[in-house]
Protein backbone atom coordinates (compact mmCIF):
# COMPACT_ATOMS: atom_id res chain seq x y z
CA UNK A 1 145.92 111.89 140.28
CA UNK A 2 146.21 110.30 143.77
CA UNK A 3 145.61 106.88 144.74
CA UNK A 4 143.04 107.22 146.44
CA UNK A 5 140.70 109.24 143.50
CA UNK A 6 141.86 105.99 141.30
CA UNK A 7 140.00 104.19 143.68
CA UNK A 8 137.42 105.85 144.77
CA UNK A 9 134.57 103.29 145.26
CA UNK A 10 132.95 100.01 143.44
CA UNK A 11 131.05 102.08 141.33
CA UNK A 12 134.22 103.29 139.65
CA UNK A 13 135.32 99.73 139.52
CA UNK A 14 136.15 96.71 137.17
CA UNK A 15 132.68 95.78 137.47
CA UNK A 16 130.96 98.93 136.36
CA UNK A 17 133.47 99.16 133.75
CA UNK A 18 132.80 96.04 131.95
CA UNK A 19 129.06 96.50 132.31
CA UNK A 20 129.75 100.19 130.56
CA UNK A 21 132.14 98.70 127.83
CA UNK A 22 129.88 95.43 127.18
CA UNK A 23 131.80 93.03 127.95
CA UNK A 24 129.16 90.40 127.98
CA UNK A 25 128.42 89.10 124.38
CA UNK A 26 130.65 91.58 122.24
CA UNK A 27 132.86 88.47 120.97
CA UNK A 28 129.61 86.96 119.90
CA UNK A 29 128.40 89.97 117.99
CA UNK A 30 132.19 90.25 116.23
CA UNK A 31 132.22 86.35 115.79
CA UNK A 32 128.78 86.54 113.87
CA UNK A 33 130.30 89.43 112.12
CA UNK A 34 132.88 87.26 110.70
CA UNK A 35 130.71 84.52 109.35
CA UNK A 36 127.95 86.77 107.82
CA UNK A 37 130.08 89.26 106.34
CA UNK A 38 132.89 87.55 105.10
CA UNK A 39 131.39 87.60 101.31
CA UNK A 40 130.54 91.46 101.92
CA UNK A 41 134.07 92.62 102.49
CA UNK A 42 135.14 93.84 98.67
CA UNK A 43 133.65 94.99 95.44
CA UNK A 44 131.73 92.41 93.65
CA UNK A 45 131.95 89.52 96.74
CA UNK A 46 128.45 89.79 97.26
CA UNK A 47 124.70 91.35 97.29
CA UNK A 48 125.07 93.91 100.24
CA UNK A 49 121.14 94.03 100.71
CA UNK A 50 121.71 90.41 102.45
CA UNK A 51 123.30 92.04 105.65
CA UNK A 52 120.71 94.48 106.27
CA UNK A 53 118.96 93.74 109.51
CA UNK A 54 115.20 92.55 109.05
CA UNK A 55 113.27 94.99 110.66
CA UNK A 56 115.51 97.00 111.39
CA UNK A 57 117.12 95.45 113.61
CA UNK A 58 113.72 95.02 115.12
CA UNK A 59 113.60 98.22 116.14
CA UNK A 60 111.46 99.09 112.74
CA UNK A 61 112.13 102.38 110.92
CA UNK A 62 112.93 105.24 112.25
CA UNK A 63 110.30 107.59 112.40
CA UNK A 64 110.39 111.63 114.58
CA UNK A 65 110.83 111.08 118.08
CA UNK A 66 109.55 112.74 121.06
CA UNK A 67 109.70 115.00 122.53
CA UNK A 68 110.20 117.93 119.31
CA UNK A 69 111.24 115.77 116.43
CA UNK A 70 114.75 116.60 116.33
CA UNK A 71 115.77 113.14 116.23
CA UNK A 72 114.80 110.23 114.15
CA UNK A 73 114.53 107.28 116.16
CA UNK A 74 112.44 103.54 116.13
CA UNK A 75 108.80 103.77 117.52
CA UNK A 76 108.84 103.83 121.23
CA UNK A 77 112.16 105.52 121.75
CA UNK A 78 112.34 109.03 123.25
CA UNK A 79 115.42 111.41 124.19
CA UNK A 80 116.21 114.66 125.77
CA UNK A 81 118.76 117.04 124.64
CA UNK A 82 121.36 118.81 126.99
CA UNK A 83 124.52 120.37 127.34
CA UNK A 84 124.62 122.69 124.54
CA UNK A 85 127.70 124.94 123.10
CA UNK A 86 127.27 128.02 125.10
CA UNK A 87 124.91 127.21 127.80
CA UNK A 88 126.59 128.13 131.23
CA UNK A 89 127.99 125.62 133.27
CA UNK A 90 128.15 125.20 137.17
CA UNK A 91 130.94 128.19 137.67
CA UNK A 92 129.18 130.63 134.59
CA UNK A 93 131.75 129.40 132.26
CA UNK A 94 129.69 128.52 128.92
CA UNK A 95 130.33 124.92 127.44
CA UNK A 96 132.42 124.52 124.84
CA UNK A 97 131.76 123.22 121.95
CA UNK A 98 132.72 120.71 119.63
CA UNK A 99 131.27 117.54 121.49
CA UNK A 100 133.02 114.18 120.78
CA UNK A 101 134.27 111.27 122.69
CA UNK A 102 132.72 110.11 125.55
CA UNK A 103 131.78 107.68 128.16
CA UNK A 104 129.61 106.74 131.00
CA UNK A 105 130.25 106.25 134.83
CA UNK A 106 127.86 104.84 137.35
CA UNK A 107 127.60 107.09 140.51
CA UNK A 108 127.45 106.10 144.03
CA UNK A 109 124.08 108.75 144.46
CA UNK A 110 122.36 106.78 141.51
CA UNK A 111 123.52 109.71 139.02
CA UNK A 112 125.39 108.97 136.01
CA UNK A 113 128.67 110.62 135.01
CA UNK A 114 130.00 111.55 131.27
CA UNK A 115 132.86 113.05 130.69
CA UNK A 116 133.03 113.99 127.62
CA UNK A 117 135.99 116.05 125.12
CA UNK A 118 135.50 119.20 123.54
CA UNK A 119 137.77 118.71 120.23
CA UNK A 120 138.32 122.44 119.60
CA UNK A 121 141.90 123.66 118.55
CA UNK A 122 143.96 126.84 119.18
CA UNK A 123 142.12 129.58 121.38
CA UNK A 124 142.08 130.66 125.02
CA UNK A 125 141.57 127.76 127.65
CA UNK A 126 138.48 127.34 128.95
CA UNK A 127 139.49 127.27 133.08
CA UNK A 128 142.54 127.06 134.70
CA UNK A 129 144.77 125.18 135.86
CA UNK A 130 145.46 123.94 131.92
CA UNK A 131 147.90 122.89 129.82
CA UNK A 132 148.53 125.22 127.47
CA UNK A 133 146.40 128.59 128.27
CA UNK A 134 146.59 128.78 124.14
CA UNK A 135 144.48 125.85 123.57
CA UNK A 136 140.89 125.37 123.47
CA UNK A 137 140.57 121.53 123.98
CA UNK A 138 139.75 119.69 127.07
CA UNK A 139 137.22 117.51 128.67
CA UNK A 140 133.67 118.78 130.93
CA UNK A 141 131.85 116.48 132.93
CA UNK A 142 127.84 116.09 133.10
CA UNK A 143 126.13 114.93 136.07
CA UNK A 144 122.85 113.09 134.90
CA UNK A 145 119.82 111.85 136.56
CA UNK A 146 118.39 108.65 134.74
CA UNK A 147 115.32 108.86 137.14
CA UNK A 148 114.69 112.07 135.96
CA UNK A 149 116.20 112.55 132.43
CA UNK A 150 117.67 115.39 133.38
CA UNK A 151 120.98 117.30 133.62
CA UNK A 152 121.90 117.90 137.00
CA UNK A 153 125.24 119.60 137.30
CA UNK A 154 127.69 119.98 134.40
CA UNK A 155 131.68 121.75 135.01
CA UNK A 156 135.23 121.63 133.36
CA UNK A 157 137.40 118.88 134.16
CA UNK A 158 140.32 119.44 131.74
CA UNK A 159 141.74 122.25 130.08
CA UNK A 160 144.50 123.72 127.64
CA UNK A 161 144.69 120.64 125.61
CA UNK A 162 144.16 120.55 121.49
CA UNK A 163 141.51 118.69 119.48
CA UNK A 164 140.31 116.21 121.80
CA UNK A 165 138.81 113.74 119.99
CA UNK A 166 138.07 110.35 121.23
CA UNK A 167 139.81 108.51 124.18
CA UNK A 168 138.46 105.73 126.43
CA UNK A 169 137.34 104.55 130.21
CA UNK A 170 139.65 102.70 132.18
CA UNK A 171 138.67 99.92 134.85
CA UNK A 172 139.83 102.03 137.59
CA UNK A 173 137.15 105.14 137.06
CA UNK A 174 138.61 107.38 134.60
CA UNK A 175 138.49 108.87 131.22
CA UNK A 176 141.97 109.08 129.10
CA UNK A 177 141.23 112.11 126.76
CA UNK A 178 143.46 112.17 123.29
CA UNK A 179 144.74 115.03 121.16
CA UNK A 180 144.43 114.31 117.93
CA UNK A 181 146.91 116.88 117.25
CA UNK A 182 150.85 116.91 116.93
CA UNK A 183 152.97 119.96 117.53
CA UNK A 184 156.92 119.23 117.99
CA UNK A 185 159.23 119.51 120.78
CA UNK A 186 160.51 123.39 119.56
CA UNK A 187 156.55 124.72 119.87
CA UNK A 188 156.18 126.37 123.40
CA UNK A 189 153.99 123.52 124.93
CA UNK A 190 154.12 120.62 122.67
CA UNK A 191 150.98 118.51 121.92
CA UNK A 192 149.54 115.04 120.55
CA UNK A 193 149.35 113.22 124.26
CA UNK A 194 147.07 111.29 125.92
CA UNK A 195 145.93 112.82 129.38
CA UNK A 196 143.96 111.31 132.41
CA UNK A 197 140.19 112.27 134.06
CA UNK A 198 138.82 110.84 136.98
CA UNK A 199 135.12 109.90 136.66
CA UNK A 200 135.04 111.57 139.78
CA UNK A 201 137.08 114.62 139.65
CA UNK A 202 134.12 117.45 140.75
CA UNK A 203 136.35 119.96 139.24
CA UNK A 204 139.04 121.11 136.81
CA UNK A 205 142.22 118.86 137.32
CA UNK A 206 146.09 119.41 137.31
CA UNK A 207 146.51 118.57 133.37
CA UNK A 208 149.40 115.82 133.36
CA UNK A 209 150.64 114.54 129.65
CA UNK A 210 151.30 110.65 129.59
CA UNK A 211 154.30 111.37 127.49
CA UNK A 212 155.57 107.38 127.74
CA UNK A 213 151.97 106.24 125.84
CA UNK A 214 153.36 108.15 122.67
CA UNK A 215 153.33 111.64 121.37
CA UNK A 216 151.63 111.53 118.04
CA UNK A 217 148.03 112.34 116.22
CA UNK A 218 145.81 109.88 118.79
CA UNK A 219 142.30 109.26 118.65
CA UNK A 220 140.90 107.21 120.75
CA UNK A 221 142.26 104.11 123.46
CA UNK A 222 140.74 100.88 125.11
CA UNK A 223 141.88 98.91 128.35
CA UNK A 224 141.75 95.52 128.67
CA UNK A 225 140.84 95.06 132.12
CA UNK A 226 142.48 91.97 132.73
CA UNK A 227 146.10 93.18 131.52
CA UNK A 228 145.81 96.63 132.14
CA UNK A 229 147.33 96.96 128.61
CA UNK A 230 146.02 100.42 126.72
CA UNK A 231 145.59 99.90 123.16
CA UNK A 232 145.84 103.31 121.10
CA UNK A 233 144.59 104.52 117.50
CA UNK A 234 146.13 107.06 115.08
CA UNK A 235 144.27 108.96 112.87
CA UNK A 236 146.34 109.27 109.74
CA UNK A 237 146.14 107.90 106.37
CA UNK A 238 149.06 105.53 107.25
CA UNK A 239 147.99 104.75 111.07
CA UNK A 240 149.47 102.39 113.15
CA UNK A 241 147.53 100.42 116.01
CA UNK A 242 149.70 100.57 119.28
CA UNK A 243 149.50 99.44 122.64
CA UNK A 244 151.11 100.80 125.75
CA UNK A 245 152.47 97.98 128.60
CA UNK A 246 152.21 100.17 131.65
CA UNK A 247 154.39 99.39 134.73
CA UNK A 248 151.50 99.77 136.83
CA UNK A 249 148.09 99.36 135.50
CA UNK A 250 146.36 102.14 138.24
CA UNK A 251 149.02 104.25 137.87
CA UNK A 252 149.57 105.08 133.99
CA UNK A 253 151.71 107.71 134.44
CA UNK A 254 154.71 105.74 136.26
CA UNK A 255 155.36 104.52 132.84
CA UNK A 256 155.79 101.93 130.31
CA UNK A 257 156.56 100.37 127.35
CA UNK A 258 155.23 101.33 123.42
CA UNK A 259 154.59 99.08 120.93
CA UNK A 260 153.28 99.00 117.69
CA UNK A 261 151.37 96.01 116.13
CA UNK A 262 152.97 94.10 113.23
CA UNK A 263 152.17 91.23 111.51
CA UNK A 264 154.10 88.05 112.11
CA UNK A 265 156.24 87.06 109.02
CA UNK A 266 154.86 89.77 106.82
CA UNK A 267 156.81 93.51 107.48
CA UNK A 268 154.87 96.34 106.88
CA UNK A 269 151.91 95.05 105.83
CA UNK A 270 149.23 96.81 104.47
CA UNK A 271 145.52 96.69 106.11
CA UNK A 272 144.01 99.23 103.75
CA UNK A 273 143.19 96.86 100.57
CA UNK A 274 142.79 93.88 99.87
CA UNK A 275 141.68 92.49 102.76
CA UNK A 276 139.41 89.48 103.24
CA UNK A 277 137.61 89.50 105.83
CA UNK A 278 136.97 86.67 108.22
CA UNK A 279 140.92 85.88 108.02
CA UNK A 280 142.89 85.67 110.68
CA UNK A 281 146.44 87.47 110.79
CA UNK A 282 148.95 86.45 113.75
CA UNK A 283 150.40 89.18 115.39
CA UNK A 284 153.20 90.38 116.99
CA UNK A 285 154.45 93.74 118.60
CA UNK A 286 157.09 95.64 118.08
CA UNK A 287 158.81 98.35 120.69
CA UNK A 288 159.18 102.02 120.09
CA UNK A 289 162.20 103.00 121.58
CA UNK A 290 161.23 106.96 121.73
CA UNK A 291 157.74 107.64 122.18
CA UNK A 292 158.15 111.23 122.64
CA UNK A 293 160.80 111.72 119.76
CA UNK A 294 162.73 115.13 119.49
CA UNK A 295 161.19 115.67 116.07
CA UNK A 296 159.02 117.91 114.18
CA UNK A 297 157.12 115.10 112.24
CA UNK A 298 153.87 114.45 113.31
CA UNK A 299 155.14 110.37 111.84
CA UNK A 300 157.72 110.08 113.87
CA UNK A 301 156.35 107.09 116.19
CA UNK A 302 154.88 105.82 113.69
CA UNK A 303 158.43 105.57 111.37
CA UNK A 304 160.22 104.06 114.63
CA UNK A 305 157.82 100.98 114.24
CA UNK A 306 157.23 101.02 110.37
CA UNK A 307 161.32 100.55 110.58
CA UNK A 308 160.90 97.10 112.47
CA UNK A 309 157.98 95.81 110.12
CA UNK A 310 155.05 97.41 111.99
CA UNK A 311 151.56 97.62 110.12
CA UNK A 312 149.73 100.40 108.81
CA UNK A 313 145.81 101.27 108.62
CA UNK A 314 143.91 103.51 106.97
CA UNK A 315 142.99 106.46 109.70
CA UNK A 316 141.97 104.57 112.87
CA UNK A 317 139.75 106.05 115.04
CA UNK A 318 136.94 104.42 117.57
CA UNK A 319 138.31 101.93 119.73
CA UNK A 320 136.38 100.09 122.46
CA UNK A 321 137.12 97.03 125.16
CA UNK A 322 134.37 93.91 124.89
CA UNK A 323 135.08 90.40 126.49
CA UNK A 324 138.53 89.86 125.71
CA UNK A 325 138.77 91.95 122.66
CA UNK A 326 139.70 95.46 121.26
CA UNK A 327 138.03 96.26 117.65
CA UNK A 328 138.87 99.52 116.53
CA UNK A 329 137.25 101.42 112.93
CA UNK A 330 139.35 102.65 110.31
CA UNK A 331 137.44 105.34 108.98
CA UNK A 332 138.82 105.55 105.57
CA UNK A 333 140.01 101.93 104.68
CA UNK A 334 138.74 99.17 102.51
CA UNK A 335 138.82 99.06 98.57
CA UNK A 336 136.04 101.31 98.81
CA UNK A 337 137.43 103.59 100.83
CA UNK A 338 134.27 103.96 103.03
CA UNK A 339 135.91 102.12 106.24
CA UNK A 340 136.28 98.63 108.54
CA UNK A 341 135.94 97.43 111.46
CA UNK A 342 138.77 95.34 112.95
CA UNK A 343 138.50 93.07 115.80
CA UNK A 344 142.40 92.31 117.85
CA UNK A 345 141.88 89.51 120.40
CA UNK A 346 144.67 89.45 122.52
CA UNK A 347 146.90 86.21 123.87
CA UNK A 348 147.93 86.97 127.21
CA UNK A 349 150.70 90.23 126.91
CA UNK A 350 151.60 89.02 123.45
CA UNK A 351 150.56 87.48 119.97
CA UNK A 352 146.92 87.61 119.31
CA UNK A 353 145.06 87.61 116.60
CA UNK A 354 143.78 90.26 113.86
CA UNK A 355 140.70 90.23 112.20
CA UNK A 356 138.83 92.28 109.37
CA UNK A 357 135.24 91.69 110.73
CA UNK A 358 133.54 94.12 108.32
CA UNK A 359 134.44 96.39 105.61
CA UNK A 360 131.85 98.75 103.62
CA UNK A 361 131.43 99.13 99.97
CA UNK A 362 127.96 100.76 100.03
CA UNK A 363 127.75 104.17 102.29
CA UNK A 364 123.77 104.05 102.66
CA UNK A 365 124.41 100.87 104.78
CA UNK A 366 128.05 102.82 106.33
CA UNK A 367 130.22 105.02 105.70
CA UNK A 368 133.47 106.66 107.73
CA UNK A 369 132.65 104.87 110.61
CA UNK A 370 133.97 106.81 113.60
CA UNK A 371 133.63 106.50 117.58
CA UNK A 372 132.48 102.64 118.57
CA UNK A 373 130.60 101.51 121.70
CA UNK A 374 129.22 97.78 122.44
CA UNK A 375 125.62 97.33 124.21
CA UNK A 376 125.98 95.87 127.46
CA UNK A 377 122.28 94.56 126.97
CA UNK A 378 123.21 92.48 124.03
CA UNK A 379 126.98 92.73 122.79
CA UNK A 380 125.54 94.39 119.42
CA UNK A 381 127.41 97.24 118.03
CA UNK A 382 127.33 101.12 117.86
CA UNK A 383 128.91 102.80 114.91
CA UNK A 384 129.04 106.73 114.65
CA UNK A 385 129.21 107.85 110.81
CA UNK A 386 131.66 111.01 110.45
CA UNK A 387 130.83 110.89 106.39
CA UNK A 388 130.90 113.43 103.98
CA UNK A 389 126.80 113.53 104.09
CA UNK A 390 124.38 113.36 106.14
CA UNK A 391 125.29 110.99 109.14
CA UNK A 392 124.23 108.02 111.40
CA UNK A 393 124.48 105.87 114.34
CA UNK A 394 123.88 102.76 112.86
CA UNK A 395 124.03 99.29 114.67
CA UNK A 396 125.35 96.03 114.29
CA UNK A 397 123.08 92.90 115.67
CA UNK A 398 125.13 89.69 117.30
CA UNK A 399 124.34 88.02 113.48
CA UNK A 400 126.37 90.81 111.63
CA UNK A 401 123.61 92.89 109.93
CA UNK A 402 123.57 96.42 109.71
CA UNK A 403 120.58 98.85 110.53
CA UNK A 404 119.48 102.16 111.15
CA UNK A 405 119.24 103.37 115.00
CA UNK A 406 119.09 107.22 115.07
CA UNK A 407 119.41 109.84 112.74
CA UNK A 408 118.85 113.68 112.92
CA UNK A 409 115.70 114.87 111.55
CA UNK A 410 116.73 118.49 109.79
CA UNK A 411 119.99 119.12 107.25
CA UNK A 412 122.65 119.15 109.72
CA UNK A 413 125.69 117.00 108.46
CA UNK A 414 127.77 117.48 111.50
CA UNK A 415 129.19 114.00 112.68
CA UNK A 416 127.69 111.94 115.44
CA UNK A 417 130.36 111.11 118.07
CA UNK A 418 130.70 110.06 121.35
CA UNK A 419 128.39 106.69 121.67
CA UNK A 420 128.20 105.13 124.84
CA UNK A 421 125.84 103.20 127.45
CA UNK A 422 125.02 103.50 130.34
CA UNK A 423 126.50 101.13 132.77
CA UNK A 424 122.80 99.26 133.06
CA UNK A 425 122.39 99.65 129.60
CA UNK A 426 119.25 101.66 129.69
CA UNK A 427 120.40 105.02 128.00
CA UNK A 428 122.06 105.77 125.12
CA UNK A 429 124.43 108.71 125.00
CA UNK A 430 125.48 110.58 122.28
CA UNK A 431 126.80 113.94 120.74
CA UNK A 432 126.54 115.83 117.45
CA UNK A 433 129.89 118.04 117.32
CA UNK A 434 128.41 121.31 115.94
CA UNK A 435 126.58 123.06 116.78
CA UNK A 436 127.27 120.64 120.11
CA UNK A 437 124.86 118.95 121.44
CA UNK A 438 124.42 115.62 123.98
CA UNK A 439 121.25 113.47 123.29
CA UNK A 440 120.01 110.74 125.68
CA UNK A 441 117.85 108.19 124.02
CA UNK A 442 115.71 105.35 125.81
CA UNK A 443 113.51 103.37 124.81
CA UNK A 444 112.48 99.23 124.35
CA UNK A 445 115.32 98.18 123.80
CA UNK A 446 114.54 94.42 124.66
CA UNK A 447 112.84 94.52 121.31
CA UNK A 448 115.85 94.54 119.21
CA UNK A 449 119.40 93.81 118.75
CA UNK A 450 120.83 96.30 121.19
């Protein structure tokens, strides 16, 4: 990507980007988290009921929505569906499916852009130029009217990549897409990097692998605008939580350092039980001197910073930027296995501070809590379920209560993924993976928490 796409205009700027990430308020919402949910974090701490949002959040319940019911959403919200599996894009090329991550860019016409990954494995690629002309991954991006409510334009923008699953928006106007897949170095085109998007790209781009941020099973990343530091999840049952130190923060793919996060004076400790939350854990970070190890095991990053005292999760997943902090879900940790929320504030380009902010022990308030986005309206929270039912986006008000905000209305148990504002904060995107589809809800959302 040149120089000039990376900096393409102040819509695609640090501004837009913290309005789209919610930068104004998250620490609140994460700070209330930790004082209301503290007694709520393991088996027998607590009454759950008493973090339930009255009113839902003050949204009320969720009733059928126009326009056709499909959705289940509070009383005076509305969507449209769009961008369905199969439905022809720009150049005739149907859409893939598998919908997940995603995120929102303000255009300088008044459109919104989301580009948004297709997490689909093996198979041919879906346009050229691509990565591997074997794989079916890779990223489209939709051209939206908010005046209008309507798709506008929709084409490929990566290709040839496997199982991309979450990523994250940087504050220079792109999208970093992440395979959540690992092949090693003796498979014909190896796999389990982190590639690069510009909001602005109006067409496939030159797939380039970011082989310095770490060659492993990544989900999803978040930049911290003021560093330029990328923090990356891993989604396996014994995850680290790394961060890449680029050389230069608009150019990612000049380099620089990996690191995995460990906990000062306690090696290897262990995130996935036991935790209480509310306490802070001082961290530090460790190097990994091979990101892109000539090795066949999908742990082999993760073994490099185990070996210097580095800390494991429980399958990380969503990850999102909001005033000075990263929180991240584990989908599958906790005592009760059904997932937490973690909040890392950062010191500068070292230390910090770790935080267990929530963790679930009853699944009809969450379970396997997946992507994450932050309104910019309120700094309340956006969880996508990817449970072994029937799933939800559920939010999180700046008190630390839990409520319902959409469901679908039929059997489907596909997960929700893909969360995310716009940059004004007046449409809410999201996708259900299968059979792939990309719902924008508005509504009054002055009313409640988000």
């Amino acid at each position: 990507m040149t120089q000039e796409s990376r900096s393409s205009g102040s819509s695609f700027g640090r501004r837009s980007f913290l309005a789209g990430t919610g930068a104004i308020g998250a620490a609140g919402a994460l700070q209330a988290l930790m004082g209301n949910t503290a007694y709520a974090a393991g088996p027998g701490r607590g009454n759950n009921r008493g973090i339930q949002a009255a009113d839902n959040g003050g949204y009320g319940p969720l009733r059928p929505a126009r326009p056709n019911g499909e959705l289940l959403l509070p009383a005076g919200f509305s969507y449209v569906a769009f961008g369905q599996t199969g439905t022809p894009m720009r150049d005739g090329i149907p859409t893939p499916g598998r919908h997940d991550g995603m995120a929102a860019f303000a255009g300088d016409d008044g459109m919104i852009r989301l580009v948004r990954n297709h997490e689909q494995s093996e198979g041919a690629a879906f346009t050229s130029p691509s990565y591997d002309s074997a794989a079916a991954g890779g990223t489209t991006t939709l051209v939206f009217d908010p005046e209008r409510m309507a798709l506008v334009d929709s084409f490929p923008t990566l290709s040839g990549t496997i199982r991309n699953c979450a990523g994250g928006p940087t504050p220079h106007g792109s999208w970093l897409t992440c395979e959540e897949s690992f092949t090693g170095l003796d498979a014909p085109t190896p796999h389990g990097y982190v590639f690069e998007v510009p909001a602005d790209a109006d067409g496939p781009v030159e797939p380039t692998p970011y082989k310095a941020m770490g060659r492993f099973t990544h989900e999803a990343v978040a930049v911290d605008p003021d560093t330029g530091i990328v923090y990356e999840t891993e989604d396996r049952g014994s995850a680290g939580f790394y961060r890449f130190v680029p050389d230069d923060p608009q150019n990612l793919g000049a380099g620089g350092r990996l690191q995995m996060l460990a906990i000062k004076e306690q090696p290897r400790y262990d995130t996935r039980l036991g935790q209480r939350a509310g306490q802070p854990l001082p961290v530090e970070w460790v190097d990994i001197a091979d990101p892109d190890p000539d090795s066949n095991d999908s742990l082999a990053v993760f073994y490099q910073g185990r070996e210097q005292g580095g800390a494991v999760f429980a399958r990380l997943e969503g990850a999102w930027y909001g005033d000075g902090s990263i929180y991240i879900n584990s989908t599958s940790g906790g005592d009760a296995g059904l997932g937490q929320v973690w909040q890392y504030r950062p010191t500068g380009n070292s230390g910090g501070q770790l935080v267990l902010v929530y963790e679930s022990t009853d699944p009809d308030l969450l379970e396997s809590p997946d992507n994450i986005c932050v309104s910019p309206n309120s700094g309340g929270l956006v969880l996508c379920e990817d449970g072994g039912g029937s799933d939800m986006l559920r939010g999180v008000t700046t008190k630390g209560e839990i409520f319902d905000l959409a469901a679908l209305n039929n059997s489907n148990t596909s997960e929700l993924a893909g969360a995310t504002f716009s940059p004004d904060g007046q449409v809410l995107f999201f996708n259900v993976q299968t059979p792939g589809i990309t719902y924008a809800v508005t509504g009054p959302w002055s009313r409640g928490a988000l």
